[in-house]
C-alpha atoms as a PDB file:
ATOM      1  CA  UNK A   1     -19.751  11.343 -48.420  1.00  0.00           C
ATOM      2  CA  UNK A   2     -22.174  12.055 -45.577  1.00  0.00           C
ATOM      3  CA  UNK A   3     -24.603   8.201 -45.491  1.00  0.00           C
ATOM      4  CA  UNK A   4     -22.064   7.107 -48.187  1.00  0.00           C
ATOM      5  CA  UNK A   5     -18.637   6.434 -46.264  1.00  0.00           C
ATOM      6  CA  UNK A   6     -17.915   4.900 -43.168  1.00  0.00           C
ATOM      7  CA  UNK A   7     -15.100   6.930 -42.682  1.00  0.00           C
ATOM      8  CA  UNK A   8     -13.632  10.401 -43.811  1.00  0.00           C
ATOM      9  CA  UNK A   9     -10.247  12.034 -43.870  1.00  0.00           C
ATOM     10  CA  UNK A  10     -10.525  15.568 -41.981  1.00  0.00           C
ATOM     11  CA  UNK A  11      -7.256  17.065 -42.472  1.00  0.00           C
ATOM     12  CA  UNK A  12      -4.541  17.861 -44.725  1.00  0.00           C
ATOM     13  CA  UNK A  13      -1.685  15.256 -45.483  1.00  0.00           C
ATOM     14  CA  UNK A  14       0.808  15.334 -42.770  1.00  0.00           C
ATOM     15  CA  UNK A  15       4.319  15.383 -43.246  1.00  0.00           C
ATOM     16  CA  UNK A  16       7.065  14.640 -41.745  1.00  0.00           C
ATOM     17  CA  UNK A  17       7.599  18.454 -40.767  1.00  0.00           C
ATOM     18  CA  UNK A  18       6.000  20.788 -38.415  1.00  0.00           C
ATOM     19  CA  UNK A  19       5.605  23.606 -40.948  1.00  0.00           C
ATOM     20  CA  UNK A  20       4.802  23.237 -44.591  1.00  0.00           C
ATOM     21  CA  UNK A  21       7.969  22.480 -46.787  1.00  0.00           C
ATOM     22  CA  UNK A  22       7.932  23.303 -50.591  1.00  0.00           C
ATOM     23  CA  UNK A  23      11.428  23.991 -52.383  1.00  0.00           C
ATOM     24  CA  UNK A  24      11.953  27.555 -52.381  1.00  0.00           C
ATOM     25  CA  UNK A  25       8.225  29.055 -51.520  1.00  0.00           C
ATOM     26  CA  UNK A  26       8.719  27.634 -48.045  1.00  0.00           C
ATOM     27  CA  UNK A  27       8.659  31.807 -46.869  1.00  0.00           C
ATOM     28  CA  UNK A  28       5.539  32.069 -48.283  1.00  0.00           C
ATOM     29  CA  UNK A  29       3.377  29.074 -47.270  1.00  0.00           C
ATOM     30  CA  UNK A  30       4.719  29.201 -43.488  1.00  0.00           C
ATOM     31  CA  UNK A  31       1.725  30.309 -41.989  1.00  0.00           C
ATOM     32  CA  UNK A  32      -0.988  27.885 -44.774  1.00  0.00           C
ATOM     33  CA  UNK A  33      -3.748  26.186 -42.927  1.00  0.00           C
ATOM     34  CA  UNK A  34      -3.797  23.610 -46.195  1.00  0.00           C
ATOM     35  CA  UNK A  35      -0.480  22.640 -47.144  1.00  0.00           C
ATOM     36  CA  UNK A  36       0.814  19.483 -45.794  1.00  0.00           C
ATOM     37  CA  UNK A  37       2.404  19.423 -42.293  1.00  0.00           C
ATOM     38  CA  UNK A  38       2.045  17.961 -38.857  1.00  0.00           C
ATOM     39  CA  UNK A  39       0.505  21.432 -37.158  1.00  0.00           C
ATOM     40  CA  UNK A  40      -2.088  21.473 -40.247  1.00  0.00           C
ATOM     41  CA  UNK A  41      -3.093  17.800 -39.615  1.00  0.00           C
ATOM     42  CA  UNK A  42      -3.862  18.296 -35.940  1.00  0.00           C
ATOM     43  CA  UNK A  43      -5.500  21.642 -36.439  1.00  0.00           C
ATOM     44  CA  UNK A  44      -7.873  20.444 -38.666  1.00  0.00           C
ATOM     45  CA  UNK A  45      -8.084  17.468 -36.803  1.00  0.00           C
ATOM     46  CA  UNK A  46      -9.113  19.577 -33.474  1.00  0.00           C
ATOM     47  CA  UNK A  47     -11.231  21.796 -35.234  1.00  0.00           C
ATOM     48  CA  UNK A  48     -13.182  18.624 -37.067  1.00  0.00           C
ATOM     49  CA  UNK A  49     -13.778  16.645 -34.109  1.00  0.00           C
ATOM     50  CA  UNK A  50     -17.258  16.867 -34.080  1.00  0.00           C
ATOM     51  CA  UNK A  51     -18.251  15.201 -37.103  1.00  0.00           C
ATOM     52  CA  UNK A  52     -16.803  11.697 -35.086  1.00  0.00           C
ATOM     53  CA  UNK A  53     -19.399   9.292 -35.404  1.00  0.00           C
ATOM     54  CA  UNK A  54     -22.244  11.968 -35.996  1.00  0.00           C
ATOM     55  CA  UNK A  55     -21.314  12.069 -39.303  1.00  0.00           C
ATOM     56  CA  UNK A  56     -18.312   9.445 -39.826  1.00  0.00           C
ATOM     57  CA  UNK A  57     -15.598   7.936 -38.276  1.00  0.00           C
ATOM     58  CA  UNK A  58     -12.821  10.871 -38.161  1.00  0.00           C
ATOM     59  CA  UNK A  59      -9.137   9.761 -40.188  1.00  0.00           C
ATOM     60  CA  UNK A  60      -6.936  12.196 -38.780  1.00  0.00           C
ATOM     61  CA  UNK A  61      -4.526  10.686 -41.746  1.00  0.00           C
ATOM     62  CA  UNK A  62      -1.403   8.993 -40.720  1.00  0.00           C
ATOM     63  CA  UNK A  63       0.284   9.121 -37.323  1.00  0.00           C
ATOM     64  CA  UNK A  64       4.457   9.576 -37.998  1.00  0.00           C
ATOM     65  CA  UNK A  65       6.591   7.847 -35.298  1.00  0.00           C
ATOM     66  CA  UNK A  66      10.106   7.674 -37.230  1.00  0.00           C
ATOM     67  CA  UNK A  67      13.088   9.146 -35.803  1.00  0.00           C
ATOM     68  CA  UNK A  68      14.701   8.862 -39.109  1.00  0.00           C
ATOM     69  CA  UNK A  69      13.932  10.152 -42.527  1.00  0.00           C
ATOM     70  CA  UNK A  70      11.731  12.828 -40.816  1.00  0.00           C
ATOM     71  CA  UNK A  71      12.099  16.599 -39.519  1.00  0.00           C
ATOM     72  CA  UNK A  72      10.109  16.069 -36.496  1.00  0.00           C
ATOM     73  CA  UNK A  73      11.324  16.863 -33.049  1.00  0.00           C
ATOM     74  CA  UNK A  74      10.519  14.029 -29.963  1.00  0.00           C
ATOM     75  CA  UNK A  75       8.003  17.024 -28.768  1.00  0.00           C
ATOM     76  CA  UNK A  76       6.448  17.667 -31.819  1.00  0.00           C
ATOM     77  CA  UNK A  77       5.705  13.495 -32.636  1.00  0.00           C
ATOM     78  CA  UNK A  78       4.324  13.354 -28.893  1.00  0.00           C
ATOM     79  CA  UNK A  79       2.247  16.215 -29.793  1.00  0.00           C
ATOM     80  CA  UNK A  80       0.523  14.149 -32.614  1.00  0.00           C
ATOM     81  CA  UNK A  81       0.075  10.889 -31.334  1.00  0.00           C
ATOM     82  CA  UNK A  82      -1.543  13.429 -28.502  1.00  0.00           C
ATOM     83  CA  UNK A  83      -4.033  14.749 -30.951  1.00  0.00           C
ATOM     84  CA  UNK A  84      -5.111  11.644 -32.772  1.00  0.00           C
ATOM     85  CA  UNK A  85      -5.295   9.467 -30.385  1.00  0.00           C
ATOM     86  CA  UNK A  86      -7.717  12.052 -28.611  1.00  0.00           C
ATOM     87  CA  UNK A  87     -10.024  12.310 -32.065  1.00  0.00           C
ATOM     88  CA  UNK A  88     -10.665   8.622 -30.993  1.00  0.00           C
ATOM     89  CA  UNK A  89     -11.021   8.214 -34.794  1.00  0.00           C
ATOM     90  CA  UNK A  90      -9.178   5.809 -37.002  1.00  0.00           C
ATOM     91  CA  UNK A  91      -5.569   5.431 -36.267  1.00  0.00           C
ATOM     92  CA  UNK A  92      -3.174   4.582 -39.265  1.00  0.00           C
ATOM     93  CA  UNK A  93       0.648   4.375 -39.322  1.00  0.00           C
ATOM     94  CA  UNK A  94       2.647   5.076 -42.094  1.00  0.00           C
ATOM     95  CA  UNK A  95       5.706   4.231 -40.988  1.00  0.00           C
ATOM     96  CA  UNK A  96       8.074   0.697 -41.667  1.00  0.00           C
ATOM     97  CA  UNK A  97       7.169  -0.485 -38.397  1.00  0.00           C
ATOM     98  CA  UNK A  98      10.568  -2.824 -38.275  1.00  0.00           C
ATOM     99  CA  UNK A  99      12.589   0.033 -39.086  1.00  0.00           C
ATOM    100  CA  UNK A 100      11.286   1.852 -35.623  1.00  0.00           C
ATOM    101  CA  UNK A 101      13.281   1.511 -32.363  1.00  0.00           C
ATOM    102  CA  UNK A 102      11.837   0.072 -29.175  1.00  0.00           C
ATOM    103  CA  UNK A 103      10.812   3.697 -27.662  1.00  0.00           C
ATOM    104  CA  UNK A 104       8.599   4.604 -30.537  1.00  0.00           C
ATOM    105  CA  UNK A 105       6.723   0.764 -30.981  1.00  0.00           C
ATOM    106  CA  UNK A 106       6.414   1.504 -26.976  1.00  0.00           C
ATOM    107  CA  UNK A 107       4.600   4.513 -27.807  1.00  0.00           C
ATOM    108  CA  UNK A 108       2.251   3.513 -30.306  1.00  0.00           C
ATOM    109  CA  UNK A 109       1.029   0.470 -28.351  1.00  0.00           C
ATOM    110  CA  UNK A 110      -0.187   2.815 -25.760  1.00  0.00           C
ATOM    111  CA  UNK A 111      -1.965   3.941 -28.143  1.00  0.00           C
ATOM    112  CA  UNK A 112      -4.047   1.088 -28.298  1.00  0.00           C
ATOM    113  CA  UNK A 113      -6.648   0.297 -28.188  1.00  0.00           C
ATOM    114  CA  UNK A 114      -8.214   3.580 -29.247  1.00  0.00           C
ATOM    115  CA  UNK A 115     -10.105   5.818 -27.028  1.00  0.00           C
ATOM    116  CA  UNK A 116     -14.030   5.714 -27.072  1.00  0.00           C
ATOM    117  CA  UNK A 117     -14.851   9.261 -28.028  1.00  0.00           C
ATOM    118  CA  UNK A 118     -13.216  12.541 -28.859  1.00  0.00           C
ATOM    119  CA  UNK A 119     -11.883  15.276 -26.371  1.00  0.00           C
ATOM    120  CA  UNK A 120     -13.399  18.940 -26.975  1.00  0.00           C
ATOM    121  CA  UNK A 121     -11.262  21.980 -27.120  1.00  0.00           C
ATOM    122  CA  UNK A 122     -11.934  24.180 -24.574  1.00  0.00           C
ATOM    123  CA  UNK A 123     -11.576  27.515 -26.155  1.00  0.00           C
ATOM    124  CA  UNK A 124     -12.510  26.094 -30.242  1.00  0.00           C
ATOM    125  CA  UNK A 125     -14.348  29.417 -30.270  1.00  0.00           C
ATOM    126  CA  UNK A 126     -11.351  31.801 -29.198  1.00  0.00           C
ATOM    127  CA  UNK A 127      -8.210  30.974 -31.685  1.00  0.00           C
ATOM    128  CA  UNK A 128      -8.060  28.959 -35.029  1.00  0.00           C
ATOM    129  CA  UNK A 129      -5.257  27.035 -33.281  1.00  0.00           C
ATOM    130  CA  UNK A 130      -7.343  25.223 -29.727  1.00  0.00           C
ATOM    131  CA  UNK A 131      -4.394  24.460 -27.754  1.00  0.00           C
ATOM    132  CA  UNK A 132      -6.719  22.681 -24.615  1.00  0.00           C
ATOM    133  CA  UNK A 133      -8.518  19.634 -24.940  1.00  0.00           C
ATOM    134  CA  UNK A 134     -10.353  17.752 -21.913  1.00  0.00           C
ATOM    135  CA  UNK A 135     -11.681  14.475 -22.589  1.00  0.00           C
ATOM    136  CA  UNK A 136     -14.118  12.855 -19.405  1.00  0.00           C
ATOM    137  CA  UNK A 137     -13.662   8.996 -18.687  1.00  0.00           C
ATOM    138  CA  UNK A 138     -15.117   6.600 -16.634  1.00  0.00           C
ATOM    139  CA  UNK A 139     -14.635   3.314 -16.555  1.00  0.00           C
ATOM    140  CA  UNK A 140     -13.109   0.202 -13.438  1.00  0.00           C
ATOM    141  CA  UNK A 141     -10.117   3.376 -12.831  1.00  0.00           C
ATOM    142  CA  UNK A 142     -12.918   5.702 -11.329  1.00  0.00           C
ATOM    143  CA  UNK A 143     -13.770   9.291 -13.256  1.00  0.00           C
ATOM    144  CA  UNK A 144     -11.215  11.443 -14.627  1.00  0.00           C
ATOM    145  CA  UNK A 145     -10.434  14.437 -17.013  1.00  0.00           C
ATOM    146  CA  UNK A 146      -7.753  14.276 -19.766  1.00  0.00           C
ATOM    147  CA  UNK A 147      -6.339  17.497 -20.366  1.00  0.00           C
ATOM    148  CA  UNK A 148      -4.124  18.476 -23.463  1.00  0.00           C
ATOM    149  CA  UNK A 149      -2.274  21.697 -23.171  1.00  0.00           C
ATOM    150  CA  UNK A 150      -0.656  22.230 -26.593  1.00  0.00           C
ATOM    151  CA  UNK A 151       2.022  24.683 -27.546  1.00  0.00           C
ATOM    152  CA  UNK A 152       1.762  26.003 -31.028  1.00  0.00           C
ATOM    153  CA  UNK A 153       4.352  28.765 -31.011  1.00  0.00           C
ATOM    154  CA  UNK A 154       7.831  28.376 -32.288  1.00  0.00           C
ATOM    155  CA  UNK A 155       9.389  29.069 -28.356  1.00  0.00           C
ATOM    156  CA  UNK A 156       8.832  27.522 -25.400  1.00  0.00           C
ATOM    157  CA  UNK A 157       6.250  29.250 -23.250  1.00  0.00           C
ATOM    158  CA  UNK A 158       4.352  28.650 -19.847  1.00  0.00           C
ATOM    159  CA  UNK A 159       0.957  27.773 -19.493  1.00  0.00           C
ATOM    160  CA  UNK A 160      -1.414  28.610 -16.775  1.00  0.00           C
ATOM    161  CA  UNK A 161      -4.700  27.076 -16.513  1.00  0.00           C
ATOM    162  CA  UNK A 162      -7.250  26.979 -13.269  1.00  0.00           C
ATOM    163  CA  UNK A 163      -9.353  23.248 -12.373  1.00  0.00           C
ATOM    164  CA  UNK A 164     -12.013  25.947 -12.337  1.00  0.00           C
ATOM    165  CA  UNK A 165     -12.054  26.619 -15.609  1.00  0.00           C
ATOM    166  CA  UNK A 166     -11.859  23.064 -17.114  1.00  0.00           C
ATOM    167  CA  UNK A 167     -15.636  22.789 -15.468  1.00  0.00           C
ATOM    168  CA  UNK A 168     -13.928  19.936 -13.746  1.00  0.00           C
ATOM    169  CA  UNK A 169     -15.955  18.575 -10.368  1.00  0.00           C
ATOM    170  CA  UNK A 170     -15.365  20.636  -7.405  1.00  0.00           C
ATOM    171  CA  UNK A 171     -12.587  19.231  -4.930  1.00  0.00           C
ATOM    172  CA  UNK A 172      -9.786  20.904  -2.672  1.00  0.00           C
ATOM    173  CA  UNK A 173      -7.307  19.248  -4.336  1.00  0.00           C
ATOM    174  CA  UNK A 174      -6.551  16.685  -7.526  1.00  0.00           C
ATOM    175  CA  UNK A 175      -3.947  14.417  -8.364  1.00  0.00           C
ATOM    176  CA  UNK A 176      -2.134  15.521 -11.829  1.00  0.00           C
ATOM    177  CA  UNK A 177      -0.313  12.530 -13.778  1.00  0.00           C
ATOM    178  CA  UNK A 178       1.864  14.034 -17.002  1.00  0.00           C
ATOM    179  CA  UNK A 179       1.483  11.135 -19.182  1.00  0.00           C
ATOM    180  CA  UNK A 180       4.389  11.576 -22.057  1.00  0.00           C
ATOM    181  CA  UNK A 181       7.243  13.251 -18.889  1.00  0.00           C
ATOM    182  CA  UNK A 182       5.604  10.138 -16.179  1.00  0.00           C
ATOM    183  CA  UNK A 183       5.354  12.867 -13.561  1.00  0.00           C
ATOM    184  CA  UNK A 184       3.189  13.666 -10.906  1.00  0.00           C
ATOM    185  CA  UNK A 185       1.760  16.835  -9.214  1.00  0.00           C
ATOM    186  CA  UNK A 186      -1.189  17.707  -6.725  1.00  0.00           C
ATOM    187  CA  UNK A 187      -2.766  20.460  -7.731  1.00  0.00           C
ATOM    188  CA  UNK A 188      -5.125  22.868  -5.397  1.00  0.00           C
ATOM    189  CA  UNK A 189      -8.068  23.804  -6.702  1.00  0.00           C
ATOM    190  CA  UNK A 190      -7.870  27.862  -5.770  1.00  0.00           C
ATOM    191  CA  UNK A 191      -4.005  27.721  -7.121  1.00  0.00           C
ATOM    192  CA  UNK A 192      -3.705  29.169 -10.606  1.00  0.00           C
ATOM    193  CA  UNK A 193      -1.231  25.982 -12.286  1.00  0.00           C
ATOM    194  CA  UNK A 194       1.832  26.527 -14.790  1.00  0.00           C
ATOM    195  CA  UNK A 195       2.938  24.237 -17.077  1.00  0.00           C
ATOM    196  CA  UNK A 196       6.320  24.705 -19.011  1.00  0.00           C
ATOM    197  CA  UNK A 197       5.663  22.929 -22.135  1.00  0.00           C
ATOM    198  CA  UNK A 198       8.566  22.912 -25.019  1.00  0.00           C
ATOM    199  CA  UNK A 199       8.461  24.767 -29.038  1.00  0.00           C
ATOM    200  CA  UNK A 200       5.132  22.432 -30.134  1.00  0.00           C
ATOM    201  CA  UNK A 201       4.916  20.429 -27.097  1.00  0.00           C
ATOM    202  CA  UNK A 202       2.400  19.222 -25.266  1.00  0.00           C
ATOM    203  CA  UNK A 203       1.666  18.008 -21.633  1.00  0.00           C
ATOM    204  CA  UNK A 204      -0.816  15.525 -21.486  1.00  0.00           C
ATOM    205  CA  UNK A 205      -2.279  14.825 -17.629  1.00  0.00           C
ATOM    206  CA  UNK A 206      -5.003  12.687 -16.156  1.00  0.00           C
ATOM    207  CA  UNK A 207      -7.001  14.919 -13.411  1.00  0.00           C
ATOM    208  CA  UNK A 208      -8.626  13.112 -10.690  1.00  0.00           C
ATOM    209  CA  UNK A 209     -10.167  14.636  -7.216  1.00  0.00           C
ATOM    210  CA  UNK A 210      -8.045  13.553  -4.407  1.00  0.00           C
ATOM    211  CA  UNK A 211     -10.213  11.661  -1.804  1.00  0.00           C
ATOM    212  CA  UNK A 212      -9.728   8.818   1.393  1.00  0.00           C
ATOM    213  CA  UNK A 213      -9.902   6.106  -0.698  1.00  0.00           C
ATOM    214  CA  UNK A 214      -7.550   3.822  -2.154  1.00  0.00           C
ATOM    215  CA  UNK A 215      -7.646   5.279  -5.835  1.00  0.00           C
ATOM    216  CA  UNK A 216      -5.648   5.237  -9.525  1.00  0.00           C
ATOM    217  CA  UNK A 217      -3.667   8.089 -10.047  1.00  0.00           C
ATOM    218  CA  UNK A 218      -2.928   7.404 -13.622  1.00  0.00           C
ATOM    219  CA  UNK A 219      -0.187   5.225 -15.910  1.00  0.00           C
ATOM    220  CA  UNK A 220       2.043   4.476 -18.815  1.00  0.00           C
ATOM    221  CA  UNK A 221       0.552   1.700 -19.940  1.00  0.00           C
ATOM    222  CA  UNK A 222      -2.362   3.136 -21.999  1.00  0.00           C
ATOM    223  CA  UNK A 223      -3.297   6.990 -22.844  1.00  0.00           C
ATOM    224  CA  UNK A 224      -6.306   6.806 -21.117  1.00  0.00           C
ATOM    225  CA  UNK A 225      -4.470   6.097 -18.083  1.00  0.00           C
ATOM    226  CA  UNK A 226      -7.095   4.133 -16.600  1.00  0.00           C
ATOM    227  CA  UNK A 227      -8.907   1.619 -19.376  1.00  0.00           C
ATOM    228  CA  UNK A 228      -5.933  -1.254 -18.584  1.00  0.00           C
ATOM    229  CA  UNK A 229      -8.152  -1.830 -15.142  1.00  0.00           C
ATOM    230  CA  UNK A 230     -10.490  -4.294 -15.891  1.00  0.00           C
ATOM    231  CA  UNK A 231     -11.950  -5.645 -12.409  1.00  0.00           C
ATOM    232  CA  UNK A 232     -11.042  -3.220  -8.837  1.00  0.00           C
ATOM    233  CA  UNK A 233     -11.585  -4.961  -5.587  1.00  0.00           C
ATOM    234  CA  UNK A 234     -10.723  -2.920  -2.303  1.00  0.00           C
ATOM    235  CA  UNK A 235     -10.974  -3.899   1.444  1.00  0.00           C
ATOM    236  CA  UNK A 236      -9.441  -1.855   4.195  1.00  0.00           C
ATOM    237  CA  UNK A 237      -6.241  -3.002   4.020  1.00  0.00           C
ATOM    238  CA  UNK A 238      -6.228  -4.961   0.774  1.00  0.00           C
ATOM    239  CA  UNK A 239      -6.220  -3.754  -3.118  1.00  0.00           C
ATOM    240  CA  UNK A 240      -6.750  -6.560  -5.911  1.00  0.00           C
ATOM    241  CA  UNK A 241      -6.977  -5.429  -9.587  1.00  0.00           C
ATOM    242  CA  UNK A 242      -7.693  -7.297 -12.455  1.00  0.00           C
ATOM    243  CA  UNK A 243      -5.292  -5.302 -15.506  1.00  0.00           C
ATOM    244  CA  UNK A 244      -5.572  -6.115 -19.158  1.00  0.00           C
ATOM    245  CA  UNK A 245      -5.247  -3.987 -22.997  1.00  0.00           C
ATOM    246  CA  UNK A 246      -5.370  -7.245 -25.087  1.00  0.00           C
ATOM    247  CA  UNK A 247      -1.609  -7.102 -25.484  1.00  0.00           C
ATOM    248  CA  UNK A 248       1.535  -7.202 -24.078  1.00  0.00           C
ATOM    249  CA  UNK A 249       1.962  -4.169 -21.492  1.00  0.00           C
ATOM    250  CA  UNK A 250       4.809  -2.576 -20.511  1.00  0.00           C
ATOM    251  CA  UNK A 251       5.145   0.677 -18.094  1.00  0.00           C
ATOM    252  CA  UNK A 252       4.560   2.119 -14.360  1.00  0.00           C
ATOM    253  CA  UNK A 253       1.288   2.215 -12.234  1.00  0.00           C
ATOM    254  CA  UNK A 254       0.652   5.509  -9.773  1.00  0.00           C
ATOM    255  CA  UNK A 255      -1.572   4.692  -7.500  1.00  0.00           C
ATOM    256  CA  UNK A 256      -2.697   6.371  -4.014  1.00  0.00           C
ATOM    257  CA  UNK A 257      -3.145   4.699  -0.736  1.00  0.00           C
ATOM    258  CA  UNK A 258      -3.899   5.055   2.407  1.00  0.00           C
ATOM    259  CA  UNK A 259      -0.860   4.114   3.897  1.00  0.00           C
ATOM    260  CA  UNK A 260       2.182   3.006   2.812  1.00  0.00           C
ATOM    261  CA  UNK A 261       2.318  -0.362   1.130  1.00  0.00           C
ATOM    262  CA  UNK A 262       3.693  -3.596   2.710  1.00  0.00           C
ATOM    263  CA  UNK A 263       3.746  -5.138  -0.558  1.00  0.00           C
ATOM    264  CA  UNK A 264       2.819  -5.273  -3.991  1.00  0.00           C
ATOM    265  CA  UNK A 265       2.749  -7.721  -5.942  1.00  0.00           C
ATOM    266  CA  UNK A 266       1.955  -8.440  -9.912  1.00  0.00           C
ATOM    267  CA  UNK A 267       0.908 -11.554 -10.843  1.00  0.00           C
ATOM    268  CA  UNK A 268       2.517 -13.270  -7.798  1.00  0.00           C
ATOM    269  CA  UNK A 269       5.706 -11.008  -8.329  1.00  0.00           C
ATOM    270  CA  UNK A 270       6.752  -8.346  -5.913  1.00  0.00           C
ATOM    271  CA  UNK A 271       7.879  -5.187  -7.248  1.00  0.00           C
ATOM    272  CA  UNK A 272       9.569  -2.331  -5.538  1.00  0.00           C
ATOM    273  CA  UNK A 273       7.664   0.614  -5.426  1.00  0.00           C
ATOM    274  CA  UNK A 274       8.481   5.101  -4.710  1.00  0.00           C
ATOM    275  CA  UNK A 275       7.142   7.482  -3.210  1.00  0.00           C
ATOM    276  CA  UNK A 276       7.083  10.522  -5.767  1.00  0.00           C
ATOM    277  CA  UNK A 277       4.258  12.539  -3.944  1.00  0.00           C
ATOM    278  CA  UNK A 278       3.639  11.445  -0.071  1.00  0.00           C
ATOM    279  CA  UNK A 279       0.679   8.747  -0.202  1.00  0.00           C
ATOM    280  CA  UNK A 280       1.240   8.107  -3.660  1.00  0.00           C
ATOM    281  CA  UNK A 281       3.215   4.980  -4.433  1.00  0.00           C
ATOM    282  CA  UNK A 282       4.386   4.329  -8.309  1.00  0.00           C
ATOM    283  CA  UNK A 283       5.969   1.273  -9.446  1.00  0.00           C
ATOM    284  CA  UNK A 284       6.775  -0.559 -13.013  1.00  0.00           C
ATOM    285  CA  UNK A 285       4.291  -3.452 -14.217  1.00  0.00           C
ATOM    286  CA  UNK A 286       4.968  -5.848 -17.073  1.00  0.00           C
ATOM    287  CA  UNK A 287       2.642  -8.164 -18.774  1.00  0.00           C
ATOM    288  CA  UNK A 288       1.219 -10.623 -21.257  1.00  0.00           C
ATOM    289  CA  UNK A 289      -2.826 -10.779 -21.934  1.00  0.00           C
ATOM    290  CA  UNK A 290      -4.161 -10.172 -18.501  1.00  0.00           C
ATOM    291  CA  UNK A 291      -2.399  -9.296 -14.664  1.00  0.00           C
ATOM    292  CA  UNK A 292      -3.794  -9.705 -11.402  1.00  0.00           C
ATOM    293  CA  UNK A 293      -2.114  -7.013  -9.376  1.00  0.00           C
ATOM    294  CA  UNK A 294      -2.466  -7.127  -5.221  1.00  0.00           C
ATOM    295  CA  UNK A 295      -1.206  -4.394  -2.633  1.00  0.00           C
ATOM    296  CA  UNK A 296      -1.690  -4.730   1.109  1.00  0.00           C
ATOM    297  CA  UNK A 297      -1.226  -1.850   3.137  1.00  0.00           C
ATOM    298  CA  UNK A 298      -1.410  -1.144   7.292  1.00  0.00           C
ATOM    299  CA  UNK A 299      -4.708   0.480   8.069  1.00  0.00           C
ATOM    300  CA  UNK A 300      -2.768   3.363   9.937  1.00  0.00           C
ATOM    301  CA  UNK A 301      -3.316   6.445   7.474  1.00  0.00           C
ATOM    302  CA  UNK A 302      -0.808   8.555   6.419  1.00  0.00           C
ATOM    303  CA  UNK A 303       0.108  11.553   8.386  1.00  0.00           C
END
């Protein structure tokens, strides 16, 4: 199909199961990398990435969201959406999108709209099952890593990982936004990091250097926790951002100051705001279209 279709599927079918189900051979095709299941689809998916838009637009085949009719655990559906929507390649859902409850529409709209390239898997070369994926972005939100750490095995485990050896920029220290949990971390740049991550779960963080400036940590709204800015505008006591996805948006905004905030305000609205990491404020934002988000702080810097 390669000059002949604009797009190709690169995996298996997926299934609403993490391991291939078939009647009573289910022993014996466990451990197939071709029989349909969610771990096959993102495998393959992973291990095709390349071929997006060098030789086609990637169809990771259908993203599953249901909570009902299917064997998938909340992990294991998080870990999907986490893998196609970082093959930036078609996105499909199969699913009767009535029949899904508010949680799981919420999640695929921040899907959308998709990402503009793939993320690479770290160590493609050192298992037939990549379980870390970094994806670089820049755009009005600054520069920033995306880093999927997937867990394959049939346990929980722990994960350790260094900024070091994710090639990431040199800094002392960068801000660490979990997208799916909505929890933040600093993480040190000589520190060797752990992340508990559930039977076929995945943690999916935005990585940024942690400077002076006024600066997006991350967000809900969007997976790329950053492409909702549109227009950033900062003064040394004054923030204005210009937010929009072409949709309604729904979710919370991290974002690091250098002070505390005297207000902030969406839209001409102003919203109460925490403190989950000192100089790092986080607070919920909800709108239509496009939102014009302000925050004034006192030029005293945080201690």
């Amino acid at each position: 199909g390669i000059g002949v279709f604009d797009a190709m599927r690169i995996s298996p079918d997926v299934s609403p199961n993490w391991h291939p189900v078939f009647s009573m051979l289910n022993a014996y095709i466990k451990a197939d990398p071709s029989f349909p299941s969610a771990r096959n689809a993102m495998r393959n998916t992973i291990n095709r990435s390349w071929l997006h838009h060098r030789w086609w637009v990637n169809d990771p085949d259908c993203l599953l969201l249901r909570s009902t009719d299917s064997d998938l655990s909340l992990d294991e559906v998080q870990s999907l959406a986490s893998v196609i929507a970082l093959s930036a390649g078609s996105l499909f859902v199969s699913d009767h999108l009535p029949a899904l409850d508010d949680e799981r529409i919420d999640w695929l709209a921040r899907l959308l709209p998709p990402l503009p390239r793939p993320a690479r898997a770290i160590d493609w070369f050192e298992t037939t099952h990549p379980s870390r994926l970094i994806l670089p972005l820049s755009d009005q939100s600054g520069q920033r890593h995306l880093l999927a750490l997937l867990n394959w095995s049939d346990h929980p485990m722990e994960m350790e990982f260094s900024l070091d050896e994710l090639m990431l920029p040199k800094a002392d220290s960068y801000h660490a936004l979990d997208f799916w949990q909505a929890h933040y971390r600093r993480l040190m740049w000589d520190d060797i990091h752990a992340m508990k991550i559930p039977a076929h779960g995945v943690r999916l963080l935005a990585l940024r250097p942690i400077g002076d400036q006024p600066a997006w940590v991350g967000d809900t709204l969007h997976i790329s926790q950053g492409m909702v800015v549109q227009q950033w505008q900062a003064d040394s006591n004054n923030l204005k951002l210009e937010l929009g996805l072409g949709r309604k948006v729904k979710g919370e905004i991290w974002i690091a100051l250098p002070s505390a905030p005297g207000a902030i305000k969406l839209d001409g609205e102003s919203l109460e705001w925490r403190e989950p990491h000192p100089g790092v404020y986080a607070f919920p934002a909800v709108f239509d279209g496009v939102g014009h988000l302000e925050l004034r702080w006192d030029e005293k810097p945080n201690a």
